[in-house]
Protein backbone atom coordinates (compact mmCIF):
# COMPACT_ATOMS: atom_id res chain seq x y z
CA UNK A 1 87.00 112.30 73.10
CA UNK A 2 83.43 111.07 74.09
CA UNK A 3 80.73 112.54 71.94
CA UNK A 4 77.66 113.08 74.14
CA UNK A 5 75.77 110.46 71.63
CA UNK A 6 78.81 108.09 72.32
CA UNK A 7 78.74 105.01 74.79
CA UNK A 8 81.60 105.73 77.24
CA UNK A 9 83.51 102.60 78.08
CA UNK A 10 83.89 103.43 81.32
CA UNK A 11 82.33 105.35 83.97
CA UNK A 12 84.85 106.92 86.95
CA UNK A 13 82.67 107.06 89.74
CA UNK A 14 83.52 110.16 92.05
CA UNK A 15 81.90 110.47 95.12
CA UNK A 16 83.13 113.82 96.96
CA UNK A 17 82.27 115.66 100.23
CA UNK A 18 84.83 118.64 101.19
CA UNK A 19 87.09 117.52 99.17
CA UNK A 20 88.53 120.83 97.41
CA UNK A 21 91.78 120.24 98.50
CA UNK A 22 92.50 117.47 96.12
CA UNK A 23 89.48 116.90 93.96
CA UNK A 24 91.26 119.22 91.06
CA UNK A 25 94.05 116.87 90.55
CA UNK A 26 91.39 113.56 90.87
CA UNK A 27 89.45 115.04 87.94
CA UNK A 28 92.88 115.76 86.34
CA UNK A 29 94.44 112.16 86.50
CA UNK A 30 90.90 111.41 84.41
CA UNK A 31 90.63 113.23 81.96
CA UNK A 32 94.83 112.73 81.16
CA UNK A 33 93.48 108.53 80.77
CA UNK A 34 95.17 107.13 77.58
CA UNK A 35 91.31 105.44 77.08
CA UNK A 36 89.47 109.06 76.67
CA UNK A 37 86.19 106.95 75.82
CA UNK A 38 85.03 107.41 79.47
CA UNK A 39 82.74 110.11 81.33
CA UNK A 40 83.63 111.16 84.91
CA UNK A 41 80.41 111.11 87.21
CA UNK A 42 80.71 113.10 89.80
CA UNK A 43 78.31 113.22 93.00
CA UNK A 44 78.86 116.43 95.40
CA UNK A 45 77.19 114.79 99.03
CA UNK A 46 75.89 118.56 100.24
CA UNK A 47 79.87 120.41 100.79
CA UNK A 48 80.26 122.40 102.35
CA UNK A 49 83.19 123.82 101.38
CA UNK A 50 83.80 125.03 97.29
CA UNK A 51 84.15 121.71 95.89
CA UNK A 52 81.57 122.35 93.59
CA UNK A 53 82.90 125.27 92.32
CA UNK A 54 86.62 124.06 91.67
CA UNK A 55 84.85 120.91 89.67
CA UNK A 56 82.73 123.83 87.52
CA UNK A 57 86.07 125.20 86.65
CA UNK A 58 86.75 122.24 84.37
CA UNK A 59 85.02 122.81 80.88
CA UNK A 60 84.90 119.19 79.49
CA UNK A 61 81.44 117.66 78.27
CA UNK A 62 82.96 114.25 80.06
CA UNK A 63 82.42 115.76 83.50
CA UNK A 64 78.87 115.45 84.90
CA UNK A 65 78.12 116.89 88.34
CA UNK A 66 75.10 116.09 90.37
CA UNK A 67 74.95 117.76 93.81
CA UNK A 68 72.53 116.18 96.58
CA UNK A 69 70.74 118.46 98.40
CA UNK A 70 71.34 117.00 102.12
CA UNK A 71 74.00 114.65 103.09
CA UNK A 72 73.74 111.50 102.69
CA UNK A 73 76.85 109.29 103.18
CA UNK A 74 79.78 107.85 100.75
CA UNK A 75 77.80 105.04 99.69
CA UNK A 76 74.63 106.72 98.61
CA UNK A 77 76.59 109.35 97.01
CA UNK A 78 78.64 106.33 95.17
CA UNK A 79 74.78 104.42 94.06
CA UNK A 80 73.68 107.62 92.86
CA UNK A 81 76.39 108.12 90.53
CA UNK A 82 76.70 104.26 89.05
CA UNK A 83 72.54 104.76 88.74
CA UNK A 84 73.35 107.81 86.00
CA UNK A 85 76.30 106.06 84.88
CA UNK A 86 76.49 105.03 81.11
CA UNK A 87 79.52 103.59 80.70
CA UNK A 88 80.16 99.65 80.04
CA UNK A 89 82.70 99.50 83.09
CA UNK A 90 82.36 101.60 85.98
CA UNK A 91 85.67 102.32 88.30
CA UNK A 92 85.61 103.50 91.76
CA UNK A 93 87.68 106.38 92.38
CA UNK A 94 88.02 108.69 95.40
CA UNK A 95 88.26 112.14 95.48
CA UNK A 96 91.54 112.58 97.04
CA UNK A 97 93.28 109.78 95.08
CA UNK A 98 94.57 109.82 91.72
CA UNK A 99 95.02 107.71 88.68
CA UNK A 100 98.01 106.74 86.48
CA UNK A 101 97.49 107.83 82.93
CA UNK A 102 97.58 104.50 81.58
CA UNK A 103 95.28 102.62 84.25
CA UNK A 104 91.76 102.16 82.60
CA UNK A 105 93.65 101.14 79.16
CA UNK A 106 95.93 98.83 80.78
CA UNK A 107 93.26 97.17 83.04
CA UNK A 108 90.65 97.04 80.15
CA UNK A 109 93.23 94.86 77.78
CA UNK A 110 94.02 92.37 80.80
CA UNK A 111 90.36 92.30 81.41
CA UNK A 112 89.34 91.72 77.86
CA UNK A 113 92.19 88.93 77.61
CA UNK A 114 91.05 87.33 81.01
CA UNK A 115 86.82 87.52 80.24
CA UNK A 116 86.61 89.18 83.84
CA UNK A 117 83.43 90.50 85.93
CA UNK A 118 85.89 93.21 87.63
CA UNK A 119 90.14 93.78 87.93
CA UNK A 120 92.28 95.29 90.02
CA UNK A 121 95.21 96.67 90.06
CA UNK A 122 98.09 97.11 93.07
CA UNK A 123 98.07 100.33 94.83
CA UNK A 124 100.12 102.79 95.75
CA UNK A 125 100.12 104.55 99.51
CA UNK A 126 101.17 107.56 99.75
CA UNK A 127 100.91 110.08 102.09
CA UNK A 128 99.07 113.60 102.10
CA UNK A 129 102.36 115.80 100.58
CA UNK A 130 102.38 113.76 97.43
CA UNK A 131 100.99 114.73 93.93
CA UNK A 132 101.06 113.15 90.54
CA UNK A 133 104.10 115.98 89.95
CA UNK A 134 105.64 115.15 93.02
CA UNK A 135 106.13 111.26 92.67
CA UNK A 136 108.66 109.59 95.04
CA UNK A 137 109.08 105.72 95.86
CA UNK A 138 105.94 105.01 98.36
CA UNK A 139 104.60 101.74 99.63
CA UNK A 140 102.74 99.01 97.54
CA UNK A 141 99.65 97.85 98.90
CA UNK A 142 100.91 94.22 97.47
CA UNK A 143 104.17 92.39 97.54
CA UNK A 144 105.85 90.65 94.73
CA UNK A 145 105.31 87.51 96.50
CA UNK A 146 101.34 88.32 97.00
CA UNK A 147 101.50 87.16 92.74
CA UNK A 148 103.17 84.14 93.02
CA UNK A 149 100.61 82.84 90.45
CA UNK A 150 99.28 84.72 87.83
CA UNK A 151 97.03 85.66 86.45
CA UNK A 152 95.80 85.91 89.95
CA UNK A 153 91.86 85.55 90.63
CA UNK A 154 90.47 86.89 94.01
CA UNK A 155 88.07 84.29 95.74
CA UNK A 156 85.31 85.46 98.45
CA UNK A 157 87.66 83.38 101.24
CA UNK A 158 90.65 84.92 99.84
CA UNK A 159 89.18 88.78 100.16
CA UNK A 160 88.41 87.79 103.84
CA UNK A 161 91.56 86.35 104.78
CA UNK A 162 93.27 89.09 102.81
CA UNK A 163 91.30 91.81 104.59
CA UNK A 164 91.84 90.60 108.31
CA UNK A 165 92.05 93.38 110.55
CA UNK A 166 95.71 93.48 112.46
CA UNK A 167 99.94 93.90 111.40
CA UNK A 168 100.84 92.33 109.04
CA UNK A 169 98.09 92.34 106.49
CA UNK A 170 97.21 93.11 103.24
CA UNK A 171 94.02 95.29 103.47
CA UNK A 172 92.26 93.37 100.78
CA UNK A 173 89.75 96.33 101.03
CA UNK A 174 91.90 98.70 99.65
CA UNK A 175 91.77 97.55 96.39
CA UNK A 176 89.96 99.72 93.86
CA UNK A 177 87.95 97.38 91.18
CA UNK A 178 87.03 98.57 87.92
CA UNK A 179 83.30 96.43 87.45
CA UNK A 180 81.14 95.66 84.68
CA UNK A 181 78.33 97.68 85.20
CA UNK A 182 75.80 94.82 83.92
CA UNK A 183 77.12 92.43 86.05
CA UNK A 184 76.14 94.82 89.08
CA UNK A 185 72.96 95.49 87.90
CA UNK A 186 72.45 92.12 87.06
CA UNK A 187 72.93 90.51 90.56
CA UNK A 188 71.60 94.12 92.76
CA UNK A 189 74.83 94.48 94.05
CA UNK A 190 75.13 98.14 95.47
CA UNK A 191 76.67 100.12 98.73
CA UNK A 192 75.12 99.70 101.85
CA UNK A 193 73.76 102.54 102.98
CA UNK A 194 73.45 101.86 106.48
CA UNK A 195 77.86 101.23 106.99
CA UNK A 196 79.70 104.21 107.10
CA UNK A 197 83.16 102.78 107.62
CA UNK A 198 84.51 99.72 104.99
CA UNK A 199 81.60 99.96 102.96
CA UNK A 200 83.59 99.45 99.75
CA UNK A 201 84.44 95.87 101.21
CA UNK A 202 81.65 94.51 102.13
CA UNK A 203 80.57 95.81 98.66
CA UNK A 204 83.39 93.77 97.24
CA UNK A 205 82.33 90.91 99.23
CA UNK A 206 79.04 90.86 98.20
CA UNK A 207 80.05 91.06 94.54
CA UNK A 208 82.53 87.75 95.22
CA UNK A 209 79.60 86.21 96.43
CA UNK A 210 77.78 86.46 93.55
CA UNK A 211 80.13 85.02 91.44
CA UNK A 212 81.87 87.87 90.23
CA UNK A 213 85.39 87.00 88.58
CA UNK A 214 87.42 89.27 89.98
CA UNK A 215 91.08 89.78 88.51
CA UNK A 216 94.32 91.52 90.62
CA UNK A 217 97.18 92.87 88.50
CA UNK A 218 100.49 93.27 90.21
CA UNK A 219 100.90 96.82 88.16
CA UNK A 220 100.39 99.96 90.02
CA UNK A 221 98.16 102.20 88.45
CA UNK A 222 96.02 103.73 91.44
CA UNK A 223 97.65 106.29 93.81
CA UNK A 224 95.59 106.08 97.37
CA UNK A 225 96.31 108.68 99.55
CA UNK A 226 96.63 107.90 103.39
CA UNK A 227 95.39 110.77 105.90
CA UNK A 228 97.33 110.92 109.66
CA UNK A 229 94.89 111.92 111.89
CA UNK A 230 96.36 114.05 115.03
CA UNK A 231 94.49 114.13 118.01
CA UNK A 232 91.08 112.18 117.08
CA UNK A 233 92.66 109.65 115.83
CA UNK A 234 91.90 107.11 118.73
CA UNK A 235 87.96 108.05 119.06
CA UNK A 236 88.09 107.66 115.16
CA UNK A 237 89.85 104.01 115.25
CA UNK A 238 86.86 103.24 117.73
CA UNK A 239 84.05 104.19 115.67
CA UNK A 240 85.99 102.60 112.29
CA UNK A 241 86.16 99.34 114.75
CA UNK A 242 82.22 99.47 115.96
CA UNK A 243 81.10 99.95 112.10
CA UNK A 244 83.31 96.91 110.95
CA UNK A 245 82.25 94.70 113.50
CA UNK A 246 78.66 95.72 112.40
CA UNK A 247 79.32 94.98 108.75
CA UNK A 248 80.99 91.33 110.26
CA UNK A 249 77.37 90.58 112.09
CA UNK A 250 75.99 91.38 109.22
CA UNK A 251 77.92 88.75 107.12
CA UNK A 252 77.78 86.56 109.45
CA UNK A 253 73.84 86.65 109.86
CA UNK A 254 73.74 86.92 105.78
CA UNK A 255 76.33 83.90 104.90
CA UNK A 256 76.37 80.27 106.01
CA UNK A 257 77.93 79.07 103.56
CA UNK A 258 80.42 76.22 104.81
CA UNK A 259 83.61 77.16 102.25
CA UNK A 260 83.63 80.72 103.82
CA UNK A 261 81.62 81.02 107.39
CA UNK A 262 84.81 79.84 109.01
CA UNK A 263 87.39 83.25 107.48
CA UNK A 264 84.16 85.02 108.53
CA UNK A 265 84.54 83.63 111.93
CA UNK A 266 88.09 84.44 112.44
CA UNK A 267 88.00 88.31 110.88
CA UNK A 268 84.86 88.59 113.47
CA UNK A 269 87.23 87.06 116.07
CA UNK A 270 90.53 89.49 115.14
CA UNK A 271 87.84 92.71 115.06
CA UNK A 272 86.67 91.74 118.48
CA UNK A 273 90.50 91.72 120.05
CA UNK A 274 91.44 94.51 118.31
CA UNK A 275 88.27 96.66 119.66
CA UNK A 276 89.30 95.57 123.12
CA UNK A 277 92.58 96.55 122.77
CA UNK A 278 91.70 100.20 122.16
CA UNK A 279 88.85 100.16 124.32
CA UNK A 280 91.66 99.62 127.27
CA UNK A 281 93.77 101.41 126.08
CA UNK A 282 91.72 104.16 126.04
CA UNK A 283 89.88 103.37 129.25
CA UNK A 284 93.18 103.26 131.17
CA UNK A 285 94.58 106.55 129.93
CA UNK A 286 95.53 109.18 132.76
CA UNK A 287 93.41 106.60 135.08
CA UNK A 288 95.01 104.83 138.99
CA UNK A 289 95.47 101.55 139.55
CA UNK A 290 92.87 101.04 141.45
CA UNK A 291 90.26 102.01 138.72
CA UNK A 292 91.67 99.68 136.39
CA UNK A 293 91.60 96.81 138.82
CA UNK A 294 88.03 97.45 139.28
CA UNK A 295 87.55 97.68 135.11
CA UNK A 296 89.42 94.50 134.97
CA UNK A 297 86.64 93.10 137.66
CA UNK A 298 83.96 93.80 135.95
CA UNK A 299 85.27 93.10 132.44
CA UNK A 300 87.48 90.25 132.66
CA UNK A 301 87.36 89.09 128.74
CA UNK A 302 87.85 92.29 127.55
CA UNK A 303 91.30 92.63 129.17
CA UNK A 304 92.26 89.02 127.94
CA UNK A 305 91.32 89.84 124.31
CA UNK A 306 93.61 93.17 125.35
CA UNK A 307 96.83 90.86 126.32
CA UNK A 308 95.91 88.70 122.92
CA UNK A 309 96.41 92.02 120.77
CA UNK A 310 99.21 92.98 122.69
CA UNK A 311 100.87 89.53 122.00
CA UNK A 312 100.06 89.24 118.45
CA UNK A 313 101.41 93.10 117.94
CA UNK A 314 104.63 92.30 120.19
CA UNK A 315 104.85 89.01 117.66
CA UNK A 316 104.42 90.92 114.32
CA UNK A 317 107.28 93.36 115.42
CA UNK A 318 110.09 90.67 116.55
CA UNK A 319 109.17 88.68 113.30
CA UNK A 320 109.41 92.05 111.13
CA UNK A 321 112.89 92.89 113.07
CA UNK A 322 114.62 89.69 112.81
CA UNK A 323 112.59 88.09 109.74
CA UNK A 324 111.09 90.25 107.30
């Protein structure tokens, strides 16, 4: 166990808002690592519920808690903690997701063997019922096939291609890195505060582009746990849509460079279809004809980049029926 004069090797970096419901069995899935040289930073962003009392229950001198007094988003929560983090390697961890016992030893052999910036490891969805006593078969975020070649290193193009919005693909963005902490340092590389939605991958991104060798396992060690929404889950799609498109402008504005502008291009491209296709779909809920005829006037593109998504989707699904 670490001794509180003792280097941890890594740092799990916990950042956790209402999140009593799970964050017991997060915490858990920690402190039950194989590697016990680590420390578990934990940032509370102003709960509201009594997440910070169900992490005080745990009496281990690994746990440190720090508790912001307002709220102030995921990805200040998530800079605050790598800031007070000591460790050599810090790993991003939700607080509703879990770990395999074995992850941070098995990823910090491959990355030791490999001479990485960051790794990776596959993921496993699951859905809100499961827990780490509870296992059943779930979904992979990655195919066999994804590691044709191995060992597999992750290219900036490659995490844009791999994360383009739309059936069919991987969510690149899913992935949960473990990163040397002096490489981040080194190059500034930290969350942007200002994107609320897929601000791990343009995190990632940024990282990639600043040379970081980044290193994807085909193991499964990370358990990511996949929330249905019910009745918001349209006006939440839409705002998740607006904030990506943002973080696209923003790479777009930001990058030029020749080897990549072009997957940039094309994710901005997909984003913009998809956001149409829910914005009509929406907009033509419960609505007559005749309204729609008049939307359709006065925002012609917006209903082609509609049929576009409605093609590709209708594609995916005959391919996945007959092919896949």
């Amino acid at each position: 166990m670490t001794s509180s004069l003792q280097r941890p090797v890594v740092s799990a970096i916990v950042p956790a808002y209402n999140a009593s419901q799970y964050i017991e069995e997060c915490i858990q899935s920690v402190l039950d690592q194989t590697e016990d040289n680590l420390e578990i930073v934990i940032v509370d962003d102003a709960s509201s519920d009594n997440t910070v009392s169900v992490i005080q229950q745990f009496k281990d001198e690994r746990i440190r808690l720090f508790c912001l007094e307002r709220n102030r988003g995921v990805s200040a929560a998530r800079n605050f903690a790598i800031a007070q983090a000591r460790g050599e390697w810090v790993a991003l961890l939700d607080a509703d997701d879990f770990w395999k016992p074995s992850r941070i030893q098995e990823l910090l052999i491959q990355a030791q063997k490999s001479d990485v910036d960051a790794i990776a490891d596959n993921i496993i969805l699951y859905g809100r019922k499961l827990s780490r006593n509870n296992f059943k078969a779930h979904k992979l975020l990655f195919s066999d096939s994804f590691f044709e070649a191995e060992p597999y290193f992750l290219t900036a193009k490659e995490f844009i291609i791999g994360n383009m919005p739309g059936p069919g693909n991987p969510m690149m963005g899913l992935i949960k890195p473990i990163f040397k902490k002096e490489f981040l340092a080194e190059n500034n590389i930290t969350f942007n505060e200002e994107i609320a939605y897929c601000e791990d991958t343009l995190f990632y991104f940024e990282a990639l582009m600043n040379g970081a060798k980044l290193q994807v396992v085909p193991q499964a060690y990370y358990f990511y746990r996949r929330h249905e929404s019910s009745t918001t889950r349209s006006r939440e799609a839409m705002l998740g849509l607006r904030q990506r498109i943002s973080s696209s402008l923003y790479l777009k504005k930001k990058y030029r460079d020749s080897t990549i502008i072009s997957a940039i291009d094309r994710r901005h491209r997909a984003l913009m279809r998809i956001y149409a296709y829910h914005a009509v779909k929406e907009n033509t809920r419960n609505r007559r004809l005749t309204e729609i005829v008049r939307d359709f006037r006065g925002d012609p593109i917006q209903f082609f980049l509609y049929f576009l998504h409605t093609l590709n989707l209708l594609s995916y699904r005959w391919k996945k029926r007959f092919f896949l």
